[in-house]
N, C-alpha and C. Protein backbone atom coordinates (compact mmCIF):
# COMPACT_ATOMS: atom_id res chain seq x y z
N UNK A 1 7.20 -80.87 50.07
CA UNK A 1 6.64 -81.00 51.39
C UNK A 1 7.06 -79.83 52.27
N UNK A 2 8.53 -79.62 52.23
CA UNK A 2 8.58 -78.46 53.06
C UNK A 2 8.14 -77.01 52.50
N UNK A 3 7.89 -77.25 51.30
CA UNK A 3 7.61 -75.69 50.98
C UNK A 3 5.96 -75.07 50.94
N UNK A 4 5.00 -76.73 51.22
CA UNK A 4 3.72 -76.58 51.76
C UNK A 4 3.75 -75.75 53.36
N UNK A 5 4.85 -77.05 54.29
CA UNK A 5 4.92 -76.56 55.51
C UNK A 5 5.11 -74.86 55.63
N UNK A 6 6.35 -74.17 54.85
CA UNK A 6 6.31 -73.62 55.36
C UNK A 6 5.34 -72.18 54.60
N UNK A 7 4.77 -72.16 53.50
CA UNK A 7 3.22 -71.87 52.83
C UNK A 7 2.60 -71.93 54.42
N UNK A 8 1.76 -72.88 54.75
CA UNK A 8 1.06 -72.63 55.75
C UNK A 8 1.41 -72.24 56.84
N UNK A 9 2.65 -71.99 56.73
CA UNK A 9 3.22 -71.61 58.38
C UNK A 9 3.26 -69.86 58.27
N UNK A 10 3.54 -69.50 57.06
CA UNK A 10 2.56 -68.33 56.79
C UNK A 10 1.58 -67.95 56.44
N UNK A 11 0.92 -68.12 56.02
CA UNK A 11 -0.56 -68.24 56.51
C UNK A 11 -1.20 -68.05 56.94
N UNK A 12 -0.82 -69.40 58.37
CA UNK A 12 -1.23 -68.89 59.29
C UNK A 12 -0.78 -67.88 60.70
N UNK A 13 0.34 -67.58 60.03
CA UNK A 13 1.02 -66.48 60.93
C UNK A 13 0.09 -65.05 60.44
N UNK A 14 -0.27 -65.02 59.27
CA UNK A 14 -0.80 -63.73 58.52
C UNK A 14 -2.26 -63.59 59.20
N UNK A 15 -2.76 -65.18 59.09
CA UNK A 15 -4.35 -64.86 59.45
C UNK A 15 -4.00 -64.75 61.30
N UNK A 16 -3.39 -65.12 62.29
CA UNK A 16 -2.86 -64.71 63.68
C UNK A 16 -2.84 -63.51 63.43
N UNK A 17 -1.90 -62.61 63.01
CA UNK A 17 -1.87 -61.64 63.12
C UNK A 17 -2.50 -60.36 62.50
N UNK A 18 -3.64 -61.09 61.61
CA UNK A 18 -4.70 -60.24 60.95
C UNK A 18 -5.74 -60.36 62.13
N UNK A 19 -5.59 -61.65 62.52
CA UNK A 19 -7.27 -61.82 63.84
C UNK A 19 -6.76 -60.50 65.44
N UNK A 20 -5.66 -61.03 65.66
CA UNK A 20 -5.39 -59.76 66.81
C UNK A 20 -5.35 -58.34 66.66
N UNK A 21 -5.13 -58.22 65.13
CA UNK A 21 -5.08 -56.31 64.99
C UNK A 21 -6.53 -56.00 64.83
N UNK A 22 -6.91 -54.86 65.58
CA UNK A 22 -8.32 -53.88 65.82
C UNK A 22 -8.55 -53.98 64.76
N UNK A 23 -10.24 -54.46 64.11
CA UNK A 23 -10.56 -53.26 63.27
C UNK A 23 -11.41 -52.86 63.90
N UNK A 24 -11.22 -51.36 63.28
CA UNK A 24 -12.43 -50.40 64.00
C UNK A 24 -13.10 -49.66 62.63
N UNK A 25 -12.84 -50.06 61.59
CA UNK A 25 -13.66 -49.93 60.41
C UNK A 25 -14.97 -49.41 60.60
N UNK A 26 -15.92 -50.10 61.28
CA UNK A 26 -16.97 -49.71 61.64
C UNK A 26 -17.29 -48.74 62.28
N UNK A 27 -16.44 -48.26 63.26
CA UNK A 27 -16.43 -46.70 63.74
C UNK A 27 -15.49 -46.21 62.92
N UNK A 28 -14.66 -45.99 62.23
CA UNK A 28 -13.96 -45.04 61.43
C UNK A 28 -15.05 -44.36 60.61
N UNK A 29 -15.81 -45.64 59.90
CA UNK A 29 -16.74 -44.56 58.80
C UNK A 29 -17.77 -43.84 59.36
N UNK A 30 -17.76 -44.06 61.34
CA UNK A 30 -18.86 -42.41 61.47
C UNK A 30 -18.06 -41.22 61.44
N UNK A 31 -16.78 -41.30 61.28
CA UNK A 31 -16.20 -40.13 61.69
C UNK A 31 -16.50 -39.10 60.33
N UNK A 32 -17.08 -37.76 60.85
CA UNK A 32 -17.31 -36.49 59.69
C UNK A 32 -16.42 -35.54 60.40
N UNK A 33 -16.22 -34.28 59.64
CA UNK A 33 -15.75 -32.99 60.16
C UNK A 33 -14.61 -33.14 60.85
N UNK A 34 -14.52 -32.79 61.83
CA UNK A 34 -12.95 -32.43 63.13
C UNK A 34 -12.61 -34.31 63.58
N UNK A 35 -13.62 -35.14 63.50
CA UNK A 35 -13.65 -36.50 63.84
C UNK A 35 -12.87 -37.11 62.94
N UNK A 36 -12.54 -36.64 61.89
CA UNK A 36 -11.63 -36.88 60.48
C UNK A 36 -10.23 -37.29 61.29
N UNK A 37 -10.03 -36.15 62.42
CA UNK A 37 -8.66 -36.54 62.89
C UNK A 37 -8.34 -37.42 63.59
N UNK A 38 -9.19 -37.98 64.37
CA UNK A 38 -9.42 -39.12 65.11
C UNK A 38 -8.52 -40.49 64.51
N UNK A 39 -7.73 -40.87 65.02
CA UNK A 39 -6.85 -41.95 64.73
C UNK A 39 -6.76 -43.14 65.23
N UNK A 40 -7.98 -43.99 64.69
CA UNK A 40 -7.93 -45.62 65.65
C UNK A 40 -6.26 -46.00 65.36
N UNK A 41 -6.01 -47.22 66.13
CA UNK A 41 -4.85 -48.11 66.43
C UNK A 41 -4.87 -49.50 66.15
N UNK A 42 -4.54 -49.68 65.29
CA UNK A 42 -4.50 -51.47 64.90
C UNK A 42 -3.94 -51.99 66.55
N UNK A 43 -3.29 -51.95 67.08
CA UNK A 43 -2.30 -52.24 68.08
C UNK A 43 -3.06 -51.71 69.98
N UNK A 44 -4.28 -52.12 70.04
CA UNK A 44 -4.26 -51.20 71.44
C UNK A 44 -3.41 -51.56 72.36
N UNK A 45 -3.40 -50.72 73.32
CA UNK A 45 -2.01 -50.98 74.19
C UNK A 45 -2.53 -50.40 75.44
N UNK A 46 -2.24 -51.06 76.94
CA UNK A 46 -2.30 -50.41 77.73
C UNK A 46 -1.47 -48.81 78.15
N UNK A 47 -2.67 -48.11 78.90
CA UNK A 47 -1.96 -46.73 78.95
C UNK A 47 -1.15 -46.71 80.71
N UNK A 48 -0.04 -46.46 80.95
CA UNK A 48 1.23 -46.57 81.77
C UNK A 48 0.38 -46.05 83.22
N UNK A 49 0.63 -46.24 84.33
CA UNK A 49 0.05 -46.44 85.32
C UNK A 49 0.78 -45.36 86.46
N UNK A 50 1.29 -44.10 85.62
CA UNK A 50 1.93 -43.63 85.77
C UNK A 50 1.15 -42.40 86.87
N UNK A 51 1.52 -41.37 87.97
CA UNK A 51 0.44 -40.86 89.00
C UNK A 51 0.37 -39.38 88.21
N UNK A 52 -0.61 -39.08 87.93
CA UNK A 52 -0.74 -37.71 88.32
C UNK A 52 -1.47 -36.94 89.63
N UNK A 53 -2.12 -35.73 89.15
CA UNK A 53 -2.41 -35.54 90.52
C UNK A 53 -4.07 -34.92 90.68
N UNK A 54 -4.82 -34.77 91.96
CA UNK A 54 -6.16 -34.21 91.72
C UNK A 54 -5.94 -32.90 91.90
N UNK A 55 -7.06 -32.21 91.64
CA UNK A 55 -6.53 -30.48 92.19
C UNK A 55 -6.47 -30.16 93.43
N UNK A 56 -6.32 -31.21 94.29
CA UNK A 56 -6.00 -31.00 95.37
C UNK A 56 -4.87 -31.89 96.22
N UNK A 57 -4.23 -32.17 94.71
CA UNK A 57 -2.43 -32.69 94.93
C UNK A 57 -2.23 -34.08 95.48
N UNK A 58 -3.78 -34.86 95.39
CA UNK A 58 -3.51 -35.87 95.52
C UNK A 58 -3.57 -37.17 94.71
N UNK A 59 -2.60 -38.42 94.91
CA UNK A 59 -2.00 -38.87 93.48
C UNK A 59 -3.40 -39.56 92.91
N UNK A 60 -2.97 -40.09 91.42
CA UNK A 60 -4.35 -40.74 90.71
C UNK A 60 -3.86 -41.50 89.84
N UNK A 61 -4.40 -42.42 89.18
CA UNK A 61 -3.85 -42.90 88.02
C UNK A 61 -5.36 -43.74 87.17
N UNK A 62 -5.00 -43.58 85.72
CA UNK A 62 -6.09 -43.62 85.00
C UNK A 62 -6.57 -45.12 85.24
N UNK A 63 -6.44 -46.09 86.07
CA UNK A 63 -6.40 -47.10 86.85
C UNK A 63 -8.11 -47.01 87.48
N UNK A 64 -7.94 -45.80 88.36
CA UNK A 64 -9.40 -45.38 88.62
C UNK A 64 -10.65 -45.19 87.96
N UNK A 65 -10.53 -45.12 86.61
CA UNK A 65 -11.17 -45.08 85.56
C UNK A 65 -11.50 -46.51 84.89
N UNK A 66 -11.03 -47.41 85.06
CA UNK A 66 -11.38 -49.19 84.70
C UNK A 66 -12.75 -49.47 84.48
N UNK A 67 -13.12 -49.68 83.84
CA UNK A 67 -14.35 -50.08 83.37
C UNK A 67 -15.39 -49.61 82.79
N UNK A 68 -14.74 -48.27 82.45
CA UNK A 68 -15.55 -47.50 81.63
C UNK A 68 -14.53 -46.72 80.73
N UNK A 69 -15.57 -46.87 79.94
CA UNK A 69 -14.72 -45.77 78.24
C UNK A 69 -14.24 -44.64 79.30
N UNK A 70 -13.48 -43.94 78.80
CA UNK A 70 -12.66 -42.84 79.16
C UNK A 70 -12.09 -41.90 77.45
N UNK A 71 -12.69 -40.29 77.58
CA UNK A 71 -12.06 -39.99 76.84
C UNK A 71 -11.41 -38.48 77.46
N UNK A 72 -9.75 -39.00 77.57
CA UNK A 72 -8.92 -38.42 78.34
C UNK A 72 -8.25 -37.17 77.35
N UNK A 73 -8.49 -36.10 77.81
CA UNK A 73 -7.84 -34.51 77.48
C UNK A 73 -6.94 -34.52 78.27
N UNK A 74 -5.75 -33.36 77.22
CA UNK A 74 -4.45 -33.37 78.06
C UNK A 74 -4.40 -31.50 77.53
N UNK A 75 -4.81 -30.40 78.72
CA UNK A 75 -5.38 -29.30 78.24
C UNK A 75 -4.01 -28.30 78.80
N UNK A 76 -4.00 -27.46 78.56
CA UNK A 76 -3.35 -25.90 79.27
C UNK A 76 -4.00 -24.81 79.77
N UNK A 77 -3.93 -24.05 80.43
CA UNK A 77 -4.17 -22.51 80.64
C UNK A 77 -3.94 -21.83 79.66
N UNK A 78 -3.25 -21.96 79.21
CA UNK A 78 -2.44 -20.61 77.78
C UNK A 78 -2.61 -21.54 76.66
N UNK A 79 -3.41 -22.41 76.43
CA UNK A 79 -3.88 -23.10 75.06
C UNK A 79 -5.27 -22.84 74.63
N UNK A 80 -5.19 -22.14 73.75
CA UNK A 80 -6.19 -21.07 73.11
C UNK A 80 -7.02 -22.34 72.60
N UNK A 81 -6.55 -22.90 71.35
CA UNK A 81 -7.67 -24.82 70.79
C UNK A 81 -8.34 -25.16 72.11
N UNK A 82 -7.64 -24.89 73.56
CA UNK A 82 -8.12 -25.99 74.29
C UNK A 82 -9.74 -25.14 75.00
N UNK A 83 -9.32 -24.03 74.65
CA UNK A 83 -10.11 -22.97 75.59
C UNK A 83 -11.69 -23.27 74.74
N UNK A 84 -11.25 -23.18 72.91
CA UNK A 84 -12.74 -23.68 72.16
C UNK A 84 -12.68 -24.93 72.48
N UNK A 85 -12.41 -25.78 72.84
CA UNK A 85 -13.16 -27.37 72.84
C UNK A 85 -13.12 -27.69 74.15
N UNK A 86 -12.66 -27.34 74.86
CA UNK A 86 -13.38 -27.56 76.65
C UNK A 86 -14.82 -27.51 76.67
N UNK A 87 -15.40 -26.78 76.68
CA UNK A 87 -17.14 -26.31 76.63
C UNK A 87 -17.53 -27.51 75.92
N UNK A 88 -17.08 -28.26 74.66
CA UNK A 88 -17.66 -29.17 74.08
C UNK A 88 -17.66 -30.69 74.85
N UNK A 89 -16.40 -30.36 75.52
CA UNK A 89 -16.01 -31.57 76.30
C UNK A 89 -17.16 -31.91 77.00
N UNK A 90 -17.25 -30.83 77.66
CA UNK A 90 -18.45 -30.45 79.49
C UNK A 90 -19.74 -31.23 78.89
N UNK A 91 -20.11 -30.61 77.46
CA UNK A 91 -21.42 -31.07 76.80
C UNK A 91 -21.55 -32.81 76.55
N UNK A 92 -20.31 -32.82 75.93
CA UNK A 92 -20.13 -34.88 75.95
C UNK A 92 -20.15 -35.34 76.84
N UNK A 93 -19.13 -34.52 78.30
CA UNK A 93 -19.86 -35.28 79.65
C UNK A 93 -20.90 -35.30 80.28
N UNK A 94 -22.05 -34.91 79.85
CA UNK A 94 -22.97 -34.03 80.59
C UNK A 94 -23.90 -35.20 79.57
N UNK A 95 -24.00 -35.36 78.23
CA UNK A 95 -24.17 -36.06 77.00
C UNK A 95 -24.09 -38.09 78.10
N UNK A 96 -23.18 -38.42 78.21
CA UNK A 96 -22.55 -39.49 78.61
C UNK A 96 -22.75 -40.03 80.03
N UNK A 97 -23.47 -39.24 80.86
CA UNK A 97 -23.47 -39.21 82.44
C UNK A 97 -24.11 -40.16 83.03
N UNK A 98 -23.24 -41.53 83.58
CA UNK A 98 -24.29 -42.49 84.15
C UNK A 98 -24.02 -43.59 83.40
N UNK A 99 -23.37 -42.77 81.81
CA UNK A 99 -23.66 -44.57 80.82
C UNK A 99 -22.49 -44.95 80.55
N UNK A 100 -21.32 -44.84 80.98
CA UNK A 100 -20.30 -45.62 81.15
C UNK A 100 -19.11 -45.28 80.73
N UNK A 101 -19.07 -43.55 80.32
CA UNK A 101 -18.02 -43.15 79.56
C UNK A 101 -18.10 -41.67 80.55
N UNK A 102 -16.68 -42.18 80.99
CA UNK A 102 -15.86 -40.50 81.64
C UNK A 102 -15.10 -39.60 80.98
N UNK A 103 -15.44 -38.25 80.83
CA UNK A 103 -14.54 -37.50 80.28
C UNK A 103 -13.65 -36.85 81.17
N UNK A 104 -11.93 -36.84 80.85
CA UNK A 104 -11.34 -36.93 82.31
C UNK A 104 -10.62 -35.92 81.14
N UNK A 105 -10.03 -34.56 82.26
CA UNK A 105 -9.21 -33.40 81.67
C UNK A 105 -7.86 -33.69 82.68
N UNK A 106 -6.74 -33.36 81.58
CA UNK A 106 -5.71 -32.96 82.97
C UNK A 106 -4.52 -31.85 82.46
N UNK A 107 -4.78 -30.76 82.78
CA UNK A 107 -3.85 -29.99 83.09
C UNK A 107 -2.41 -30.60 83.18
N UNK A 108 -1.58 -30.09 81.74
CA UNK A 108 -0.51 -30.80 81.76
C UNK A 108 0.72 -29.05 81.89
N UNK A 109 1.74 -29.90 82.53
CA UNK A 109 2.62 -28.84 82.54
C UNK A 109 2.47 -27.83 83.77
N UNK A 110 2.91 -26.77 83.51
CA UNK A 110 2.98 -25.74 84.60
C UNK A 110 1.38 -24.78 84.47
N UNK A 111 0.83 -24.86 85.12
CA UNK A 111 -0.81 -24.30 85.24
C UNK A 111 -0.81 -24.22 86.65
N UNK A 112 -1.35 -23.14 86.74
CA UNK A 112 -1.36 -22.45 88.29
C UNK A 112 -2.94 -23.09 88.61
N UNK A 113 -2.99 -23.82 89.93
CA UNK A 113 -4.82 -23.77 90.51
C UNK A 113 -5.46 -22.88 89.84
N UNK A 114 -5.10 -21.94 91.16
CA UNK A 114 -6.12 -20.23 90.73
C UNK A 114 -6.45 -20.32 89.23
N UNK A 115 -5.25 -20.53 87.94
CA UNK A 115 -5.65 -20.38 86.73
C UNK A 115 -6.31 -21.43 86.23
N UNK A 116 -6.44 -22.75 86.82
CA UNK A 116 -7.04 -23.78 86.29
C UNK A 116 -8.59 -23.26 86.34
N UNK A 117 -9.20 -22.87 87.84
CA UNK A 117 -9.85 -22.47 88.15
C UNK A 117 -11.08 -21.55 87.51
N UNK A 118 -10.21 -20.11 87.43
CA UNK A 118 -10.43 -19.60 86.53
C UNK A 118 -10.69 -19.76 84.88
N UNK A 119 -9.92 -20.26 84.41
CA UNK A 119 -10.10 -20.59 83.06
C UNK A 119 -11.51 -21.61 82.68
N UNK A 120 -11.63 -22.45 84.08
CA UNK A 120 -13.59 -22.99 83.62
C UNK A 120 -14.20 -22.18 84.32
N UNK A 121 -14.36 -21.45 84.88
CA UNK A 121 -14.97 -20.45 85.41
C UNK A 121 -14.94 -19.55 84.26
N UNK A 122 -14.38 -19.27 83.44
CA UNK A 122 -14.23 -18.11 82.36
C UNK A 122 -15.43 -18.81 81.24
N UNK A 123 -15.08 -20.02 80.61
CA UNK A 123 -15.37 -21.05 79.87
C UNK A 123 -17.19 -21.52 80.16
N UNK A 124 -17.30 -21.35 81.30
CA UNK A 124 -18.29 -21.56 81.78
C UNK A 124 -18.59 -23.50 81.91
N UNK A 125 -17.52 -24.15 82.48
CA UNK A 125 -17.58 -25.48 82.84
C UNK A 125 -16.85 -25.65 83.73
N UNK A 126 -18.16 -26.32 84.50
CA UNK A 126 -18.27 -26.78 85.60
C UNK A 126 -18.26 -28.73 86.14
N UNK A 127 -18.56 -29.05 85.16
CA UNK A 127 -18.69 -30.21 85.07
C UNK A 127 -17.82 -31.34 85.30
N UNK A 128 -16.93 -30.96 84.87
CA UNK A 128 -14.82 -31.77 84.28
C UNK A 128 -13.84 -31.63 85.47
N UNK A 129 -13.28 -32.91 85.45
CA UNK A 129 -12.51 -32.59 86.39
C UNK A 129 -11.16 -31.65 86.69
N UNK A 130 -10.63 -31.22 87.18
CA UNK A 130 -8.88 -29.96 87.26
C UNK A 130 -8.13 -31.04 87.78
N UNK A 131 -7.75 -32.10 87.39
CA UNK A 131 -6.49 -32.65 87.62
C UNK A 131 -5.61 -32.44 86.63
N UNK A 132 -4.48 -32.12 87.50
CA UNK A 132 -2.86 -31.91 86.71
C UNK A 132 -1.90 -32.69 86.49
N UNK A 133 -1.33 -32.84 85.97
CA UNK A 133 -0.22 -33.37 85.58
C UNK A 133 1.22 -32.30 85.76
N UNK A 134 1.53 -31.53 87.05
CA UNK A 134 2.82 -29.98 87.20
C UNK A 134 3.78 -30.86 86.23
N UNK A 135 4.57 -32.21 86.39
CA UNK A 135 5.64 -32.12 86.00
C UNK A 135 6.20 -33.27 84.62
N UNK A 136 4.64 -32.77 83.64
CA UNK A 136 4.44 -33.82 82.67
C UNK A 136 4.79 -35.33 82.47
N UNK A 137 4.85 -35.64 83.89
CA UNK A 137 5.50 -37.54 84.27
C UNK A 137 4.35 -37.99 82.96
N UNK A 138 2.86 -38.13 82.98
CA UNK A 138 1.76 -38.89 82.48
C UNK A 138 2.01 -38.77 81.15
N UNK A 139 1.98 -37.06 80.59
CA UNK A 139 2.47 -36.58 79.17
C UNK A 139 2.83 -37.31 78.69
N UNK A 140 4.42 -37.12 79.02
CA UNK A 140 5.61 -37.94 78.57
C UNK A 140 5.29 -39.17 78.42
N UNK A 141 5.12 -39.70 79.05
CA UNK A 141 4.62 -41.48 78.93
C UNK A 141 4.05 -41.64 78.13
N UNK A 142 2.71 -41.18 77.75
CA UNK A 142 2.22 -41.04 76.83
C UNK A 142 2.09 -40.46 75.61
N UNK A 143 3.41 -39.90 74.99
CA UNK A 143 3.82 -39.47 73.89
C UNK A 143 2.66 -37.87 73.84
N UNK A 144 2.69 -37.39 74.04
CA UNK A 144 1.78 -36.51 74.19
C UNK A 144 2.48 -35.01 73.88
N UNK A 145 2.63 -34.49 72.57
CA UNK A 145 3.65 -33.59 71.87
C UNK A 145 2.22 -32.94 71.02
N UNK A 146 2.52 -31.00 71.96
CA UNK A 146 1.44 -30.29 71.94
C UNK A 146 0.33 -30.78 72.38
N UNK A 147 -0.90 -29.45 72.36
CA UNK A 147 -2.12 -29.60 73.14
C UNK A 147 -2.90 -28.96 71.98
N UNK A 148 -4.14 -29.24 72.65
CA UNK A 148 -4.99 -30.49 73.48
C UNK A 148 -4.21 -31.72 72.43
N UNK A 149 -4.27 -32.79 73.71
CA UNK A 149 -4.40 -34.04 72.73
C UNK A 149 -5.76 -34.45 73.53
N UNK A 150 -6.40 -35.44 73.05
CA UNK A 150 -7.50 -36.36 73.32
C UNK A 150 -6.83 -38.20 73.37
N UNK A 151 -7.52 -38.52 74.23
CA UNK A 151 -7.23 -40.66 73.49
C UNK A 151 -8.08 -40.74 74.52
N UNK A 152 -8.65 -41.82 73.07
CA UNK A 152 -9.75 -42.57 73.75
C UNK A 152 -8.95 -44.16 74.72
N UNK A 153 -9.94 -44.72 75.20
CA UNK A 153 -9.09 -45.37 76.35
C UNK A 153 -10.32 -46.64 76.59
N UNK A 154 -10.64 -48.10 76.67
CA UNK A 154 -11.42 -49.03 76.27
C UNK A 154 -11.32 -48.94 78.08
N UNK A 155 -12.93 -49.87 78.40
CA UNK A 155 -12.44 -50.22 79.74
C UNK A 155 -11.44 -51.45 80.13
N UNK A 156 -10.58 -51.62 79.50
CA UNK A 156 -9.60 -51.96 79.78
C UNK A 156 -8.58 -51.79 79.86
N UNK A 157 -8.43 -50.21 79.99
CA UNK A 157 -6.98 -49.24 79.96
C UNK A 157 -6.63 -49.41 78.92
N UNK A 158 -7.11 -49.40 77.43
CA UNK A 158 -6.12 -49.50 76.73
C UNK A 158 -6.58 -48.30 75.91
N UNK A 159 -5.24 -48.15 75.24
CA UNK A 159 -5.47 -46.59 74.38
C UNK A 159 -5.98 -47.23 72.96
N UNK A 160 -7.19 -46.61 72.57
CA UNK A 160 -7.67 -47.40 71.19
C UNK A 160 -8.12 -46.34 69.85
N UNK A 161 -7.63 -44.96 69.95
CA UNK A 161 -7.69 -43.74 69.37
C UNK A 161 -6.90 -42.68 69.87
N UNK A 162 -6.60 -41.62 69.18
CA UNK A 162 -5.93 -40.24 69.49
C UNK A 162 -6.52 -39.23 68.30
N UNK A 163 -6.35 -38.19 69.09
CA UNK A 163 -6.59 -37.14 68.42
C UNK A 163 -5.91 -35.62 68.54
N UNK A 164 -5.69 -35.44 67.74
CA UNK A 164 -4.25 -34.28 68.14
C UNK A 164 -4.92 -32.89 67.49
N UNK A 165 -5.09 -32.07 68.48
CA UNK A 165 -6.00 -30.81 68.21
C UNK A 165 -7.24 -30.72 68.69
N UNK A 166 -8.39 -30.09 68.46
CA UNK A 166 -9.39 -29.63 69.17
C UNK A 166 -10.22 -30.24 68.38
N UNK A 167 -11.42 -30.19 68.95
CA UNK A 167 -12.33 -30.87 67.83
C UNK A 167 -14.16 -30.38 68.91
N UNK A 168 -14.85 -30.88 67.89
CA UNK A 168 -15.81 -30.71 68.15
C UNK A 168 -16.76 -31.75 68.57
N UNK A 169 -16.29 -31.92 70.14
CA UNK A 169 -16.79 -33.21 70.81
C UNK A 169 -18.19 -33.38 70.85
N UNK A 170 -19.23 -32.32 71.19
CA UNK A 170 -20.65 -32.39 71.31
C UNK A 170 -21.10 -32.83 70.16
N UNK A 171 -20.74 -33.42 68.82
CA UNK A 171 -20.88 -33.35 67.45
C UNK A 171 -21.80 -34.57 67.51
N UNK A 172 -22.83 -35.08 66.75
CA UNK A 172 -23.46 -35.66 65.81
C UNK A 172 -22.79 -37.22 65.67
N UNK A 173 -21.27 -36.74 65.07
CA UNK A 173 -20.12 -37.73 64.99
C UNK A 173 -19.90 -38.57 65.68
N UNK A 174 -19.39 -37.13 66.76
CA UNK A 174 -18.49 -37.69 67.99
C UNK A 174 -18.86 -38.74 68.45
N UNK A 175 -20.35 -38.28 69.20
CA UNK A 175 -21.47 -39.70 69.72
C UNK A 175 -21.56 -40.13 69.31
N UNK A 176 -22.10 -40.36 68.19
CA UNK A 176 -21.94 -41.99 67.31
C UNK A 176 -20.84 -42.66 67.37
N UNK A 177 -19.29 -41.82 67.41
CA UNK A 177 -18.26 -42.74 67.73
C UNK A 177 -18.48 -43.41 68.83
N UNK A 178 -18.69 -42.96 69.81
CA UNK A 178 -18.40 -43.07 70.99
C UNK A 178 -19.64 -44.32 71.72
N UNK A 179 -21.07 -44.21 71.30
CA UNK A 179 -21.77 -44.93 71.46
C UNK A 179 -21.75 -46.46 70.51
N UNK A 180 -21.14 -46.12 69.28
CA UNK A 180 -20.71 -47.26 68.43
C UNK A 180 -19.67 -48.23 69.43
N UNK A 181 -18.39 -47.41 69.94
CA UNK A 181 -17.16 -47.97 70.80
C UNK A 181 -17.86 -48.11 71.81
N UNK A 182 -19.01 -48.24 72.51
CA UNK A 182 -19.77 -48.72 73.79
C UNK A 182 -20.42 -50.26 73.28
N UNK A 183 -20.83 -49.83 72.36
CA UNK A 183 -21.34 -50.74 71.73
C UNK A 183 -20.72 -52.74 71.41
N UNK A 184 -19.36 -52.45 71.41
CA UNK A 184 -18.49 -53.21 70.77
C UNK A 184 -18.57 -53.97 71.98
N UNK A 185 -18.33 -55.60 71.48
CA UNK A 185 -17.96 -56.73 72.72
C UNK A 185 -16.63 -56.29 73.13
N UNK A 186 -16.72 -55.96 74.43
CA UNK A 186 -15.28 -56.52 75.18
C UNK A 186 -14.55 -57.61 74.42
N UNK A 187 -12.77 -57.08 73.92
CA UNK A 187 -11.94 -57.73 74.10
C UNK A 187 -11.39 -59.01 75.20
């Protein structure tokens, strides 16, 4: 008798904790090419509510972003990966506009205005926002070791992908990820 009890007491601890972990199976297999790196999360988790800033130094937090997909870049001035996949970014936001998914950039670390500036002005995007992060508070929180990183972000603040390196957001892929993860019932 007790060794039924405790048989089903795992069990059903296994099937609990098989029903709460993500699958995202179904978007994993659109991923082709640079989307390869893309890393769903059994585990989503809210992302820390921590301030950064706008380019005009005033505070923000990805809070403002609630209710819509968010796919959040964490870029540099002097990051060469970030300089090729910015332009792609501009195109996914430009791609996305209106239907419920923000592409939000932020200048992490020490990046001068003027050079933020410049560098989409060089790039030729116009589109994205120049908020910074001067004294990597958001980074840090968010485990965020080297650039670009990317994470995707549910409208419910939660982080439900990463991607570490550049990639080729305007892609074929990408959107299909991304319209697949629109797609999905709310948690």
């Amino acid at each position: 008798m007790l060794r039924q009890l405790v048989t089903s007491a795992l069990l059903y601890t296994s099937l609990a904790v098989c029903a709460i972990a993500a699958d995202w199976s179904d978007v994993e297999a659109l991923r082709e090419g640079d989307m390869k790196k893309l890393m769903f999360t059994s585990d989503p988790k809210p992302v820390p509510s921590t301030p950064f800033e706008t380019f005009d130094g005033a505070p923000l937090t990805l809070e403002a972003y609630r209710g819509d997909w968010v796919v959040l870049n964490f870029w540099a001035t002097w990051c060469a990966p970030c300089r090729h996949e910015m332009p792609m970014l501009s195109n996914l936001a430009r791609s996305f506009e209106g239907k419920g998914l923000q592409v939000v950039t932020i200048a992490t670390g020490r990046n001068a205005p003027q050079g933020m500036v410049r560098f989409f002005e060089e790039i030729g995007v116009d589109n994205l926002p120049l908020h910074r992060d001067p004294k990597q508070k958001l980074a840090r929180q968010m485990a965020v070791l080297g650039l670009p990183i990317t994470v995707i972000i549910d409208p419910e603040g939660n982080e439900v992908a990463r991607m570490r390196g550049d990639a080729v957001w305007d892609s074929d892929s990408a959107i299909a990820i991304l319209e697949a993860l629109q797609a999905r019932p709310a948690s």
